[in-house]
Protein backbone atom coordinates (compact mmCIF):
# COMPACT_ATOMS: atom_id res chain seq x y z
CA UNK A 1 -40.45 -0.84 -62.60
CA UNK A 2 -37.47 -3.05 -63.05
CA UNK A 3 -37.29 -5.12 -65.58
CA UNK A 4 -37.03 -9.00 -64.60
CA UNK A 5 -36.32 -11.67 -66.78
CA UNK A 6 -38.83 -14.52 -66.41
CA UNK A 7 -36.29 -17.12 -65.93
CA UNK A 8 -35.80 -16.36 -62.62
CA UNK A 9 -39.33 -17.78 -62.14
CA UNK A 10 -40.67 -21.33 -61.45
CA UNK A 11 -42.53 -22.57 -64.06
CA UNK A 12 -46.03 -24.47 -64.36
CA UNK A 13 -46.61 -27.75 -66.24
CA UNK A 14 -47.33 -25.87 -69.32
CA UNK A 15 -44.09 -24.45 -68.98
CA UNK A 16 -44.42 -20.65 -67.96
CA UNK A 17 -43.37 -18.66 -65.69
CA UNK A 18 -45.76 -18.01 -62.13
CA UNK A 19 -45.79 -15.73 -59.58
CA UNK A 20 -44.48 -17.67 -56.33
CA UNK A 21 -47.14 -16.29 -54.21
CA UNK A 22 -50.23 -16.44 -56.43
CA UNK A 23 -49.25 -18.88 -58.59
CA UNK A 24 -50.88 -17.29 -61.45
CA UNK A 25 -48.81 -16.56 -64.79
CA UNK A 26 -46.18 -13.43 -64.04
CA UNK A 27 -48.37 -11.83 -67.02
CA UNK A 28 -51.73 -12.11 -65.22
CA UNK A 29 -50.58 -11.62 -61.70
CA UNK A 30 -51.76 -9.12 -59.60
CA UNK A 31 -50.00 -9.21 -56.50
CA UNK A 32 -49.06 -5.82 -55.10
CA UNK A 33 -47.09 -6.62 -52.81
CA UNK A 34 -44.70 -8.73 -54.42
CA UNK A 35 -41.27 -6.88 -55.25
CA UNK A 36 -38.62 -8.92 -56.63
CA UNK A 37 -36.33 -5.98 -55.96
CA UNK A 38 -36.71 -6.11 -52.24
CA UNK A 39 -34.74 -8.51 -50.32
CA UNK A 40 -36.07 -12.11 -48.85
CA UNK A 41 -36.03 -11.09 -45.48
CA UNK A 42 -36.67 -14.27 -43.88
CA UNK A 43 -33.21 -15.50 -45.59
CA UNK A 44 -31.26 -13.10 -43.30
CA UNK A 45 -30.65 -14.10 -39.96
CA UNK A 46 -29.27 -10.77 -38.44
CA UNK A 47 -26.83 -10.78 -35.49
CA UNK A 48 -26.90 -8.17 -32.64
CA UNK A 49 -23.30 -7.44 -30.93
CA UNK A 50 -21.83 -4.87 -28.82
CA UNK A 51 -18.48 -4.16 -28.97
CA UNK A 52 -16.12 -1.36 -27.89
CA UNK A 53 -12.38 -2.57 -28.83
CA UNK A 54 -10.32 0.78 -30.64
CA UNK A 55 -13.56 2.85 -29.62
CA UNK A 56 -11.97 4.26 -26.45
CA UNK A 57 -14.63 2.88 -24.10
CA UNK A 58 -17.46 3.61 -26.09
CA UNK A 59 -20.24 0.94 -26.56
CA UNK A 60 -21.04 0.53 -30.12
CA UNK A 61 -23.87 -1.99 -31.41
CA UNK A 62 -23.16 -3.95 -34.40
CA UNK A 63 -25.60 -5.26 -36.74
CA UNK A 64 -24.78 -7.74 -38.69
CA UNK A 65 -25.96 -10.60 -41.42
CA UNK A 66 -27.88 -7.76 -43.78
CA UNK A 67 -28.37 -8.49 -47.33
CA UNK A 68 -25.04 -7.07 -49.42
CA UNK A 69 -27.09 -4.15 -51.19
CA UNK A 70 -25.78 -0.69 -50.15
CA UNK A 71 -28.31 1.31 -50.98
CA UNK A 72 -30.97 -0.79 -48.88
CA UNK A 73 -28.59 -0.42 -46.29
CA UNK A 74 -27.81 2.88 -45.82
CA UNK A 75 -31.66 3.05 -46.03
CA UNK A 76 -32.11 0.84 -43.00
CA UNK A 77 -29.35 2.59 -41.15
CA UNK A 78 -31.03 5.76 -41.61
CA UNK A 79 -34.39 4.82 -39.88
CA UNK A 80 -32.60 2.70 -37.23
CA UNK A 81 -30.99 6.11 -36.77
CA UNK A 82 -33.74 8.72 -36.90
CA UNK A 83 -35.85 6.18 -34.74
CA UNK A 84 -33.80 5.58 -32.17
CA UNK A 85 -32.12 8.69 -31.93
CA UNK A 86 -28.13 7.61 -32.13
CA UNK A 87 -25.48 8.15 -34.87
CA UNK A 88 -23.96 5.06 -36.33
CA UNK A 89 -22.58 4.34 -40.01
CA UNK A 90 -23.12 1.51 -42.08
CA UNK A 91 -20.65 -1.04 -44.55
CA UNK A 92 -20.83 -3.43 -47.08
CA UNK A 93 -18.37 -6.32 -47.24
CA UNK A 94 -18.27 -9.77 -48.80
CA UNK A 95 -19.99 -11.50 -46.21
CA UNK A 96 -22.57 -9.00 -46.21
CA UNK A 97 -23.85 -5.79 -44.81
CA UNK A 98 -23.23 -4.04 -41.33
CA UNK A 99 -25.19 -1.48 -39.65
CA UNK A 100 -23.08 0.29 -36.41
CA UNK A 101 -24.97 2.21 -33.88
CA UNK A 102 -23.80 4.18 -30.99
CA UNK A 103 -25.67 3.06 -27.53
CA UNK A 104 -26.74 0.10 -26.33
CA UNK A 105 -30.56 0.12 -27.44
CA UNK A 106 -31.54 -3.87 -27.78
CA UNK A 107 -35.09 -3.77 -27.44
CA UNK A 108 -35.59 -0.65 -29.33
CA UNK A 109 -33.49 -1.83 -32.34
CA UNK A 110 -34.77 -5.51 -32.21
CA UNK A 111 -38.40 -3.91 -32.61
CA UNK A 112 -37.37 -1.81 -35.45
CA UNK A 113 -36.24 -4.45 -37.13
CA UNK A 114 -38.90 -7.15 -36.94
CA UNK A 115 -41.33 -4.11 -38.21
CA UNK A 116 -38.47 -4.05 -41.13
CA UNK A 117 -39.68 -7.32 -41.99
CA UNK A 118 -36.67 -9.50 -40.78
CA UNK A 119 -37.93 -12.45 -38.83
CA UNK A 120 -34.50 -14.29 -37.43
CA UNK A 121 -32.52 -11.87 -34.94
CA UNK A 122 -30.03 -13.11 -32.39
């Protein structure tokens, strides 16, 4: 588990630090499914594009908006990938991260990615 400083944290009147979904003290809480490491994913609103300039006529999808963690992103691009059966690569820049996909697969992706968790796509 990864260590998380209890700053981060709001605190109560008595001045410690609670869960934000429970509301208990971070000691005492039980929640299972909160994960501080995973990304907020209703803070992300993703972007769908297609776009085929320097891809000789090729139609390319471009994700964009993800949170600016590689690792989560090359996970992501990997399902997208395996689920919708395409090749595609994935970046990390400083406005964030960028999943491309070969194909033009809107409704397939957009479901993927609301099961994801990610509740704003355009």
């Amino acid at each position: 588990m990864i260590e998380i400083p209890d700053s981060i944290f709001s605190v109560n009147q008595d001045g410690v630090a609670v869960c934000p979904k429970c509301q208990k003290p971070i000691k005492e809480c039980s929640c299972v499914s909160y994960d501080p490491s995973q990304p907020k994913y209703d803070q992300f609103a993703l972007t769908i594009r297609l776009d085929s300039r320097n891809r000789k006529g090729k139609k390319v999808m471009i994700i964009e908006g993800l949170p600016r963690d590689e690792v989560y992103c090359k996970k992501l691009a990997k399902i997208l990938k395996t689920k919708s059966g395409c090749g595609g690569t994935c970046y990390v820049d400083e406005s964030g991260g960028s999943i491309e996909l070969q194909g033009q697969k809107w409704e397939l992706i957009k479901q993927l990615l609301s099961k994801e968790g990610f509740v704003h796509i355009h």
